[in-house]
N, C-alpha and C. Protein backbone atom coordinates (compact mmCIF):
# COMPACT_ATOMS: atom_id res chain seq x y z
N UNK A 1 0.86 -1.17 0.00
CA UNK A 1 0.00 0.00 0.00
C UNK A 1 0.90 1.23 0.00
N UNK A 2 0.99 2.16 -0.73
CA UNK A 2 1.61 3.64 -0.94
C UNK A 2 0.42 4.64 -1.33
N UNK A 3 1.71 5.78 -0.49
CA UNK A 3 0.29 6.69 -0.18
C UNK A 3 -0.65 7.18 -1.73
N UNK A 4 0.20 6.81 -2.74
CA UNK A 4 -0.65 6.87 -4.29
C UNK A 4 -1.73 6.28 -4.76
N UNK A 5 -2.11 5.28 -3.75
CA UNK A 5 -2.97 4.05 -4.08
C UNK A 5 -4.06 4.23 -2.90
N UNK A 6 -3.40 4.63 -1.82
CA UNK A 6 -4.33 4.65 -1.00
C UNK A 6 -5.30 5.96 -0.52
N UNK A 7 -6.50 5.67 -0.61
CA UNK A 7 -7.73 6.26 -0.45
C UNK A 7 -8.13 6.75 0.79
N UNK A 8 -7.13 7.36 1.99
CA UNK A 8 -8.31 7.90 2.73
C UNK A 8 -9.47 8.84 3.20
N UNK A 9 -10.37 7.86 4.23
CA UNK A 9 -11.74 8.80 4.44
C UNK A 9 -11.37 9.95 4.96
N UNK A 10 -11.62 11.02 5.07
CA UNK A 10 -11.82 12.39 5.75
C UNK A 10 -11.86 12.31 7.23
N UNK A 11 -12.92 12.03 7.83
CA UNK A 11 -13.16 11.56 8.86
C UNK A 11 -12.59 10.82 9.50
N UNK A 12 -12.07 10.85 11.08
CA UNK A 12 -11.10 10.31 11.70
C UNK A 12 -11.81 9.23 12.07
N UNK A 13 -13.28 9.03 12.57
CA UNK A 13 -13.35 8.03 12.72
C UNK A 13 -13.77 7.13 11.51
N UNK A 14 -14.21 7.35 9.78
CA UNK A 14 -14.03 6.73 9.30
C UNK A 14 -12.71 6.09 8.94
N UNK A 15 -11.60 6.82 9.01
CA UNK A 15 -10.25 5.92 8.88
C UNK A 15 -10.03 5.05 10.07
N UNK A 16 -10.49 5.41 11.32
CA UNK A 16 -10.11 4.03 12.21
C UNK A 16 -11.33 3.00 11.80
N UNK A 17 -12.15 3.55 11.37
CA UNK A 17 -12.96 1.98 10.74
C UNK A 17 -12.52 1.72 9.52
N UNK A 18 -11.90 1.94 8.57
CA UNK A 18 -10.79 1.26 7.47
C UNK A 18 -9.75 0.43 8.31
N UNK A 19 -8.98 0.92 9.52
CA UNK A 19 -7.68 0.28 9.58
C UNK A 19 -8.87 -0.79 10.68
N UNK A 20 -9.70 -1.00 10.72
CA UNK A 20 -10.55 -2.44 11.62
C UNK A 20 -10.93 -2.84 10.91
N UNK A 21 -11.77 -2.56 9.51
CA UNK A 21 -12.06 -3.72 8.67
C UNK A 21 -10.34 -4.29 8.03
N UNK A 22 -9.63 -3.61 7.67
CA UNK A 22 -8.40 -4.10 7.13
C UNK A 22 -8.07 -5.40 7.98
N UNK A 23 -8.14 -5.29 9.25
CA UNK A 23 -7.59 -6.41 10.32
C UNK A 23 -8.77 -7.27 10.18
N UNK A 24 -9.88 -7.20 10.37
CA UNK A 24 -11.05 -8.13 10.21
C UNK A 24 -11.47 -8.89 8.84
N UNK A 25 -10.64 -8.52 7.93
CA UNK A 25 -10.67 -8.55 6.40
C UNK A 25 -9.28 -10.01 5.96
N UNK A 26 -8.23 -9.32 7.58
CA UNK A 26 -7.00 -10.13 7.40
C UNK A 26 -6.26 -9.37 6.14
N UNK A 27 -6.30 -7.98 6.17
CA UNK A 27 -5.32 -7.24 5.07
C UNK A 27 -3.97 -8.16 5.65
N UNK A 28 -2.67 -8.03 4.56
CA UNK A 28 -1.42 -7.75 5.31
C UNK A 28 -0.93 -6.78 6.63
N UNK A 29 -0.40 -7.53 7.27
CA UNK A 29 -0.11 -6.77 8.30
C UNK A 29 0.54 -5.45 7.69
N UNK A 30 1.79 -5.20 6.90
CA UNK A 30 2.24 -3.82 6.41
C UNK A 30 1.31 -2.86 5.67
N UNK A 31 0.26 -3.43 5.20
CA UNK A 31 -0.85 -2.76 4.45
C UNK A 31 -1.39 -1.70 6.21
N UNK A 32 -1.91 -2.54 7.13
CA UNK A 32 -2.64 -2.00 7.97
C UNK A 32 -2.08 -0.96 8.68
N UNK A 33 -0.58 -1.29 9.41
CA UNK A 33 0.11 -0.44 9.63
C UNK A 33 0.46 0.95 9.22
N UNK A 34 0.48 0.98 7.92
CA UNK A 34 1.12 2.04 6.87
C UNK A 34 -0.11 2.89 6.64
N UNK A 35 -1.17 2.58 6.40
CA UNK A 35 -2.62 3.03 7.17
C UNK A 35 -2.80 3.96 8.29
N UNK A 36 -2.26 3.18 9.46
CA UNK A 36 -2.43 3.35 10.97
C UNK A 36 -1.36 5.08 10.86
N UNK A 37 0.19 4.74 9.79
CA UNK A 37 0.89 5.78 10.12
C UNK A 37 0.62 7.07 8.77
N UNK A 38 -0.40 6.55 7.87
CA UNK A 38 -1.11 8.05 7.68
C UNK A 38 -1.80 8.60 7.87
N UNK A 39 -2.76 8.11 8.65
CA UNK A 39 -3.48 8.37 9.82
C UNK A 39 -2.97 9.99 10.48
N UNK A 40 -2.17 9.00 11.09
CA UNK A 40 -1.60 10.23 12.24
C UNK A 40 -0.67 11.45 11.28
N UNK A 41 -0.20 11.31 10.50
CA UNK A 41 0.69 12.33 9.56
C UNK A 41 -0.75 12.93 8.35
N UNK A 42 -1.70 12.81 8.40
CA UNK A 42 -3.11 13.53 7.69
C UNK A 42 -3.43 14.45 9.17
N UNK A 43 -3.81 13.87 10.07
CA UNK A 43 -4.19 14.47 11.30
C UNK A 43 -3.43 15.54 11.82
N UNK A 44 -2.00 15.60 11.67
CA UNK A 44 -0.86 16.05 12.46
C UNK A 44 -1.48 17.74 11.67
N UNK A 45 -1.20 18.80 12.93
CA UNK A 45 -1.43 20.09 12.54
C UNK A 45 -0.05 21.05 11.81
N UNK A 46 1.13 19.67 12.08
CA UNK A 46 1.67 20.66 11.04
C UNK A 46 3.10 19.30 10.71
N UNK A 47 4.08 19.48 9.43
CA UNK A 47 4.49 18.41 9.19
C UNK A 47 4.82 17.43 9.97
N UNK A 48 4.40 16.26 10.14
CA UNK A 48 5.49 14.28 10.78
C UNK A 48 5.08 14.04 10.23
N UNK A 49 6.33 12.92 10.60
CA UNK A 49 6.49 11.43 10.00
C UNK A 49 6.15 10.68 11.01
N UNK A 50 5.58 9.86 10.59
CA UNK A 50 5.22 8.19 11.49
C UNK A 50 5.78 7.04 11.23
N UNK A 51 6.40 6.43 12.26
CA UNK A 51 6.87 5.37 12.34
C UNK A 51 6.46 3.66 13.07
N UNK A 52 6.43 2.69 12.76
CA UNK A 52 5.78 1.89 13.82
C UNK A 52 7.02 0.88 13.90
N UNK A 53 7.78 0.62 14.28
CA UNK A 53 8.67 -0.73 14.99
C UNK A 53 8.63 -1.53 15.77
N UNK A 54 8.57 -3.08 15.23
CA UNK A 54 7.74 -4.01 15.91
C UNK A 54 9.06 -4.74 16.72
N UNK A 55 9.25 -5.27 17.99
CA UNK A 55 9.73 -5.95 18.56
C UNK A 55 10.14 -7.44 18.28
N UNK A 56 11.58 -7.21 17.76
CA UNK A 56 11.64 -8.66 17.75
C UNK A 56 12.15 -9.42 18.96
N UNK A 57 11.39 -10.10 19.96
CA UNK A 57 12.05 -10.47 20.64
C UNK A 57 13.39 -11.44 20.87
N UNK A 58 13.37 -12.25 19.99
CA UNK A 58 14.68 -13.17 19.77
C UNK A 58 15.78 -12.53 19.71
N UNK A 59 16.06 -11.44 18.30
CA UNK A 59 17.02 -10.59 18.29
C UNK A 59 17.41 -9.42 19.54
N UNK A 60 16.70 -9.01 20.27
CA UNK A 60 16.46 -8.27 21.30
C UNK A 60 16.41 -6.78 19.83
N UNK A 61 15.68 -6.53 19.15
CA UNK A 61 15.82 -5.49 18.43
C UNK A 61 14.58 -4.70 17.83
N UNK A 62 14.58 -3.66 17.15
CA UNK A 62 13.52 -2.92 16.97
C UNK A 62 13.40 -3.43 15.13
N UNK A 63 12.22 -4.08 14.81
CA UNK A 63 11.88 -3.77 13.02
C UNK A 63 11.33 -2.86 12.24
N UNK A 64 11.25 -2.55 11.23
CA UNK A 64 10.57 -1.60 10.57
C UNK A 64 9.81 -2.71 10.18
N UNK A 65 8.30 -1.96 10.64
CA UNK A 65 6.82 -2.32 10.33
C UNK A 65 6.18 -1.52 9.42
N UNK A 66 6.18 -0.51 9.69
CA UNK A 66 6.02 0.77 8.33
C UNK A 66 6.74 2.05 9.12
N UNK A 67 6.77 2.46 7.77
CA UNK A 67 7.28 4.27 7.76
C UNK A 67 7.00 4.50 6.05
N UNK A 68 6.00 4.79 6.32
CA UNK A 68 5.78 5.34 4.89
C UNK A 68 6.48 6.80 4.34
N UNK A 69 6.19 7.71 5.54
CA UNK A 69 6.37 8.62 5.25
C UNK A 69 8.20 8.94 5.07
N UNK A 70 8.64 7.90 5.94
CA UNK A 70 10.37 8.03 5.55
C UNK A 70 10.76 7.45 4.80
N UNK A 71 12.63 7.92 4.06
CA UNK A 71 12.63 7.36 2.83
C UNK A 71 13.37 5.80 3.06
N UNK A 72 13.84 5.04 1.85
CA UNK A 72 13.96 3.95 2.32
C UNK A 72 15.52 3.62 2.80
N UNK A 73 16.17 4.69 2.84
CA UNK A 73 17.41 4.59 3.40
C UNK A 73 17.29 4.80 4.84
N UNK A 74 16.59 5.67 5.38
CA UNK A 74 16.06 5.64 6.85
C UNK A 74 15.48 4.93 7.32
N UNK A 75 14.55 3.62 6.59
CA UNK A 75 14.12 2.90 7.35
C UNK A 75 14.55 1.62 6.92
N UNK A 76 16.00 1.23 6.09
CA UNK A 76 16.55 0.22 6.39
C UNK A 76 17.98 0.82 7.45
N UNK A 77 18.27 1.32 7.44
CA UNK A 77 19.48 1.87 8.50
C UNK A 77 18.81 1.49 10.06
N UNK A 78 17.18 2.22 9.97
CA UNK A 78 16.79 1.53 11.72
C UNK A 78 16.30 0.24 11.84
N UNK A 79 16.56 -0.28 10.53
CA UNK A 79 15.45 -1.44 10.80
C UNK A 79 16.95 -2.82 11.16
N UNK A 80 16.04 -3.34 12.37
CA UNK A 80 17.10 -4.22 13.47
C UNK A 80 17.99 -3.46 14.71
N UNK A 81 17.54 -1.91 14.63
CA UNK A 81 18.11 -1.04 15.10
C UNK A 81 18.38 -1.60 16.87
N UNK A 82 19.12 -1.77 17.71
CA UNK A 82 19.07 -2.29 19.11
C UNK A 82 18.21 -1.56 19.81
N UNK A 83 17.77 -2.44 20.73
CA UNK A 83 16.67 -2.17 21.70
C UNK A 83 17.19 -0.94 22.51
N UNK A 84 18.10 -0.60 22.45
CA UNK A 84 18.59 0.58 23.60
C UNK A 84 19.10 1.67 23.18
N UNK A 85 18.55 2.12 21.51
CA UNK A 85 18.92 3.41 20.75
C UNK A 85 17.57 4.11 20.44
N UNK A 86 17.43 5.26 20.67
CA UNK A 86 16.15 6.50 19.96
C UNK A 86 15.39 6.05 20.91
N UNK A 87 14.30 6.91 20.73
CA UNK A 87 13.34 7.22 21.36
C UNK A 87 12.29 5.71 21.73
N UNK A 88 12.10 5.33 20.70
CA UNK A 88 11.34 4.03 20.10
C UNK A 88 11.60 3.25 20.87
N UNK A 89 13.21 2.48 21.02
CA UNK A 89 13.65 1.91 22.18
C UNK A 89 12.82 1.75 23.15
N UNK A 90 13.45 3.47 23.77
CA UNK A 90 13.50 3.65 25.00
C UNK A 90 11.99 3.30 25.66
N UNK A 91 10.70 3.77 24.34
CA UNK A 91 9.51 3.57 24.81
C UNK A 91 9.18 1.85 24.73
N UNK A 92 9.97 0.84 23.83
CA UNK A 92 9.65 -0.47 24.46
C UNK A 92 10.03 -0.79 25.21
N UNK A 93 11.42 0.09 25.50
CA UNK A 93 12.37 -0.94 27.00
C UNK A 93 11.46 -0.57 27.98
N UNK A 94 10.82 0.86 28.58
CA UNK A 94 10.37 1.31 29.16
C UNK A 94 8.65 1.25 29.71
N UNK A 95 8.43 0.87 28.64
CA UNK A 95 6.87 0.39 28.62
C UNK A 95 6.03 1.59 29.19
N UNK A 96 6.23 2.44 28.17
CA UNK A 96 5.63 3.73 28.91
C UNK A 96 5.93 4.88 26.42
N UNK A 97 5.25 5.90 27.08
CA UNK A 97 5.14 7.04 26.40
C UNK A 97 7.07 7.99 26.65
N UNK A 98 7.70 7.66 25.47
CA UNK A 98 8.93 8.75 25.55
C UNK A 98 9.02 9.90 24.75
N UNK A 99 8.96 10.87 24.88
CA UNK A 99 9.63 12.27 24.21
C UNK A 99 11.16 12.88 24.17
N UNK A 100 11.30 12.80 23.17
CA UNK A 100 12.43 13.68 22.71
C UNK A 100 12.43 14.65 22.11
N UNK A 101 12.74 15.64 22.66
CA UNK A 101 12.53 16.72 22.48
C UNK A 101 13.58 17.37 21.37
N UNK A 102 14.25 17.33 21.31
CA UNK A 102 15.85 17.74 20.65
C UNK A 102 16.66 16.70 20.38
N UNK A 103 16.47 15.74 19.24
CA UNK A 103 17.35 14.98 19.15
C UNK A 103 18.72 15.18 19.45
N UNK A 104 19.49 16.23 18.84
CA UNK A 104 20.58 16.86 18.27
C UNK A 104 21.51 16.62 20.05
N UNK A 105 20.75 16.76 20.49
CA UNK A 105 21.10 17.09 22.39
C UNK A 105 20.67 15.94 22.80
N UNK A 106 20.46 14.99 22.76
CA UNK A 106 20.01 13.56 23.26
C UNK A 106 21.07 13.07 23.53
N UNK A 107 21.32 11.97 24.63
CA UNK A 107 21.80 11.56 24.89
C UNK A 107 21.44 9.70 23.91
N UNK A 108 20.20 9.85 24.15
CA UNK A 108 19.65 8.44 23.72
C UNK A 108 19.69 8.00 21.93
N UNK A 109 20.08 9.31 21.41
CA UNK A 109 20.57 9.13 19.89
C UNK A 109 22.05 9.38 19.39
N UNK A 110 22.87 9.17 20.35
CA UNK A 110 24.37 9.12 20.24
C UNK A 110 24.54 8.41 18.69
N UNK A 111 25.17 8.58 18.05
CA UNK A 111 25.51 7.76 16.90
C UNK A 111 24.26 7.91 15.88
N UNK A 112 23.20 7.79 15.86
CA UNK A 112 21.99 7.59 15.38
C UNK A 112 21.58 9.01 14.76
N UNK A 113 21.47 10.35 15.44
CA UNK A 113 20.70 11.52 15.18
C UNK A 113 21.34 11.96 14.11
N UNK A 114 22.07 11.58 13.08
CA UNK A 114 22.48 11.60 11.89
C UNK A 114 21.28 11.92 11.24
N UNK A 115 20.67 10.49 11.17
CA UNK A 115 19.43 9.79 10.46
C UNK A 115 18.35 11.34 10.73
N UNK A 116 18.01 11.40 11.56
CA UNK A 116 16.22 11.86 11.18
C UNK A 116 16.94 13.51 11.26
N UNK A 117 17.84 13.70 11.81
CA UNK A 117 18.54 15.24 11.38
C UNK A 117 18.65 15.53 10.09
N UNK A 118 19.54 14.59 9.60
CA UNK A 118 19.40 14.73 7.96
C UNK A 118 18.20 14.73 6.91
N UNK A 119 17.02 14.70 7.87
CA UNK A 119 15.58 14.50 7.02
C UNK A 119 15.15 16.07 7.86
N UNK A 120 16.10 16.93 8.71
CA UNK A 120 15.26 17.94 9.09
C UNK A 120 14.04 17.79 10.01
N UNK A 121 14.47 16.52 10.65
CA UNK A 121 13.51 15.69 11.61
C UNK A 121 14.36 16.25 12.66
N UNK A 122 13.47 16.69 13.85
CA UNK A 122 14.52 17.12 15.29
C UNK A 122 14.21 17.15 16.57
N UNK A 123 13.07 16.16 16.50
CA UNK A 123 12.20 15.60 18.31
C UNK A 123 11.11 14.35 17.14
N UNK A 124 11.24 13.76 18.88
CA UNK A 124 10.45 12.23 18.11
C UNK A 124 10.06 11.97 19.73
N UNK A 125 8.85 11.53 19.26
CA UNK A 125 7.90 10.62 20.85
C UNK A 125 7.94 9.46 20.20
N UNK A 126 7.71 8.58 21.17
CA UNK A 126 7.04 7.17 20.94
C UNK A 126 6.14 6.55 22.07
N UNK A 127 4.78 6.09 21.51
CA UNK A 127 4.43 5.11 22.43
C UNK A 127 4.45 3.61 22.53
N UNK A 128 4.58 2.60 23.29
CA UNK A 128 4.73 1.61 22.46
C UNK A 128 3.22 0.82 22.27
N UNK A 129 3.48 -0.13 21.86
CA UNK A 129 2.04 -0.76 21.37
C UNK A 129 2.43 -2.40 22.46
N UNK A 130 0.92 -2.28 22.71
CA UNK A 130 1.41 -3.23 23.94
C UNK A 130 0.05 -4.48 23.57
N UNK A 131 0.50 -5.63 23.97
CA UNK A 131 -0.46 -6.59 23.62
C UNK A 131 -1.39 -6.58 24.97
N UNK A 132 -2.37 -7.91 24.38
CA UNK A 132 -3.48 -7.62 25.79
C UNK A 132 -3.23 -8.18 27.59
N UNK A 133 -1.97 -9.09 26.76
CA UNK A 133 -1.04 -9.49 28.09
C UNK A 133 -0.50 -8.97 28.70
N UNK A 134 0.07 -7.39 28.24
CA UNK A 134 0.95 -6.49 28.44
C UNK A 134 2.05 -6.73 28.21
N UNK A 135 2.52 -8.03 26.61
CA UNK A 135 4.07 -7.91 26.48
C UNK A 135 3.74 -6.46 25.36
N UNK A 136 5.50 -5.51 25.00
CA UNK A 136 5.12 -4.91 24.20
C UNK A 136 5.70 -5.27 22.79
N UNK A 137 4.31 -5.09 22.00
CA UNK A 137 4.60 -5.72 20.96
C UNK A 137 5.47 -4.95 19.60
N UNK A 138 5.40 -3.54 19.86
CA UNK A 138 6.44 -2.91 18.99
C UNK A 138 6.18 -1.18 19.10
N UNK A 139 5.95 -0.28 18.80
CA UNK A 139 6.38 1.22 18.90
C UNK A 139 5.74 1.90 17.93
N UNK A 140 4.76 3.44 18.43
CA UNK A 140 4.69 3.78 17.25
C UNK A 140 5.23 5.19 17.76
N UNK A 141 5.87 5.86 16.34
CA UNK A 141 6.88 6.46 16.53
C UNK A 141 6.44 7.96 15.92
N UNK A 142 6.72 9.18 16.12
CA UNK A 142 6.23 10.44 15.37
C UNK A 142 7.23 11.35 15.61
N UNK A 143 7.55 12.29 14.59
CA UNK A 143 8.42 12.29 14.25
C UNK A 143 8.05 14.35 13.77
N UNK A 144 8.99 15.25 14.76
CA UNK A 144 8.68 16.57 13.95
C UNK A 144 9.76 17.45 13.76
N UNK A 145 9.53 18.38 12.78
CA UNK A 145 9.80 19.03 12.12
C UNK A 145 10.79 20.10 12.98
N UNK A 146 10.26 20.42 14.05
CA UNK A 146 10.72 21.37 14.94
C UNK A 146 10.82 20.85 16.29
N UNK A 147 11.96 21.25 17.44
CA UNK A 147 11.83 20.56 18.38
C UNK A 147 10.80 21.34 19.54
N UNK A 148 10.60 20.21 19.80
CA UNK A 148 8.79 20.12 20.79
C UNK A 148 8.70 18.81 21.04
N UNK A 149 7.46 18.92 21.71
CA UNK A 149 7.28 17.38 22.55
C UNK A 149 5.47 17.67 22.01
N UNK A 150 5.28 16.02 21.89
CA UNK A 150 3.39 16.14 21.42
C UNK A 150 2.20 16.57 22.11
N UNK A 151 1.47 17.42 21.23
CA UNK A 151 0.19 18.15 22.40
C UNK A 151 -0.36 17.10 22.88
N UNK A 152 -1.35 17.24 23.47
CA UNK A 152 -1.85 16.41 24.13
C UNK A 152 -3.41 15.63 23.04
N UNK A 153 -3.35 16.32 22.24
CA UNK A 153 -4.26 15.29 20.99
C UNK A 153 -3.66 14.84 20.26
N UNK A 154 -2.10 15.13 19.93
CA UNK A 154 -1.48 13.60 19.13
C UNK A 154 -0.87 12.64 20.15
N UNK A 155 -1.13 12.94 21.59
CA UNK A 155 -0.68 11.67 22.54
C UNK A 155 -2.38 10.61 22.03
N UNK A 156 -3.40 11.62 22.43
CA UNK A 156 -4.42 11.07 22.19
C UNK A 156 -4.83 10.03 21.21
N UNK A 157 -4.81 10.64 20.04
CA UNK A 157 -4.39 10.09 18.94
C UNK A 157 -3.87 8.56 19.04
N UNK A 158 -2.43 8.85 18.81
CA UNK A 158 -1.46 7.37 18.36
C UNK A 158 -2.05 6.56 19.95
N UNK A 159 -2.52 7.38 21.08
CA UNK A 159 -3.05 5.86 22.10
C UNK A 159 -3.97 5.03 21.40
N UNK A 160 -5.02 5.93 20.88
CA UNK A 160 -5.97 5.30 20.25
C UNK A 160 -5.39 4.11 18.97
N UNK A 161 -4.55 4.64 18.41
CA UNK A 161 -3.62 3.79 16.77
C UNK A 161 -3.01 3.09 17.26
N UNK A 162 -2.71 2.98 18.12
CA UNK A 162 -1.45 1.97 18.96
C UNK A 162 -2.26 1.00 19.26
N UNK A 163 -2.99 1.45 19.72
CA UNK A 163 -4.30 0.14 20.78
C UNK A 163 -4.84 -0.27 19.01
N UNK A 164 -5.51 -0.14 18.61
CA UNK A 164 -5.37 -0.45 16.79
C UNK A 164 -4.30 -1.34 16.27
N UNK A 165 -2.95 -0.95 16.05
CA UNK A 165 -1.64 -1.95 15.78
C UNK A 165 -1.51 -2.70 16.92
N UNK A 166 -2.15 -2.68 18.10
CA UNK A 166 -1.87 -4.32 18.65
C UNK A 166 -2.51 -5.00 18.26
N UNK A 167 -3.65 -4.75 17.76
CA UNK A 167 -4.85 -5.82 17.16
C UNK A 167 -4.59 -6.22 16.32
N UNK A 168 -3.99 -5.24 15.31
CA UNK A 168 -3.20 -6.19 14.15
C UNK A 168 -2.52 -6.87 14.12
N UNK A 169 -1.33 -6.84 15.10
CA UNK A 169 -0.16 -7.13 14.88
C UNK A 169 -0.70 -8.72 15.87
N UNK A 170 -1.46 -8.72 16.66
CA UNK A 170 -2.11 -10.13 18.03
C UNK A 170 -2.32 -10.71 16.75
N UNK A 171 -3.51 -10.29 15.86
CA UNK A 171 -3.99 -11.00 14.53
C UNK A 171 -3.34 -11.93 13.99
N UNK A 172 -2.12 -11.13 13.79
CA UNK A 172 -1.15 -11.80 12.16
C UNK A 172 -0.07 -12.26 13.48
N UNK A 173 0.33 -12.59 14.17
CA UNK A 173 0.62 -13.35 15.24
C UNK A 173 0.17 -14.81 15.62
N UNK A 174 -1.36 -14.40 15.20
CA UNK A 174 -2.32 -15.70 15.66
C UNK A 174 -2.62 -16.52 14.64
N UNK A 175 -2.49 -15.41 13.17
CA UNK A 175 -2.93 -16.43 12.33
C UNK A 175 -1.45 -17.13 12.05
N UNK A 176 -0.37 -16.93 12.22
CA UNK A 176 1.09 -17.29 12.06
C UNK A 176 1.22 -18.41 13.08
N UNK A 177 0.35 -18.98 13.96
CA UNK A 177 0.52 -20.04 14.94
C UNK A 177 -0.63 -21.38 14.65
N UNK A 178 -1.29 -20.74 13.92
CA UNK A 178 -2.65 -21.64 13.25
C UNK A 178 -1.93 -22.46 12.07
């Protein structure tokens, strides 16, 4: 799915009922995702990028699940990225909501703030996406233009999309054990 092909509704809550029939339909999991992260970058009041990185637990590492909106040199460089770099990380190690405010000044993007600096990217939150067990199942990531930390309706927001990509992601989990 690319954003050329894809059709969305106007309405916020008609797009969260696209990304639930998609899962109830059994879309691809990257179809639903990539969905989930234009979602939030249509909504956003002024430019991000969205990111979602799914947990691999074996590797102890972060995957690229989608990033539509980044290019594909940025999201193979993070993709396998270690559990204990950027923001994303920090919000699966942490199991909680992280802000970064200033990459450039981070401590937690040592080596890394190359990447979303060079896209003119310069604060990133993440929440993570957590299953119904409470393991977490991977990160969704946003990404702005200017450094700041998220109002309090794009926290709103990606809680709502997050709780969304666990359903998908439990889904194509479950049907992968069947």
């Amino acid at each position: 799915m690319n954003a050329q092909t894809l059709d969305i509704p106007r309405s916020l809550l008609a797009r969260q009922r696209l990304a639930l029939d998609m899962i109830d339909r059994g879309a691809p999991l990257t179809d639903t995702l990539t969905l989930l992260c234009h979602i939030v970058e249509a909504e956003a009041q002024s430019l991000v990028r969205a990111a979602i990185l799914l947990v691999d637990h074996e590797s102890a590492c972060l995957r690229t699940g989608a990033a539509p909106g980044l290019p594909d040199r940025y999201n193979r460089a993070v993709d396998g990225i270690a559990a204990d770099v950027g923001t994303c990380a920090a919000a699966a190690a942490l199991n909680r909501a992280v802000a970064t405010t200033d990459i450039a000044t981070d401590p937690g993007w040592t080596g890394l703030s190359h990447l979303p600096l060079g896209l003119g990217l310069h604060a990133a939150w993440s929440m993570p996406i957590i299953a119904d067990d409470g393991m977490v199942l991977g990160t969704f990531g946003t990404y702005f233009t200017e450094c700041r930390a998220p109002t309090q309706d794009e926290c709103d927001l990606v809680a709502v999309l997050a709780h969304t990509a666990a359903r998908a992601i439990e889904r194509e989990r479950a049907r992968g054990k069947s």
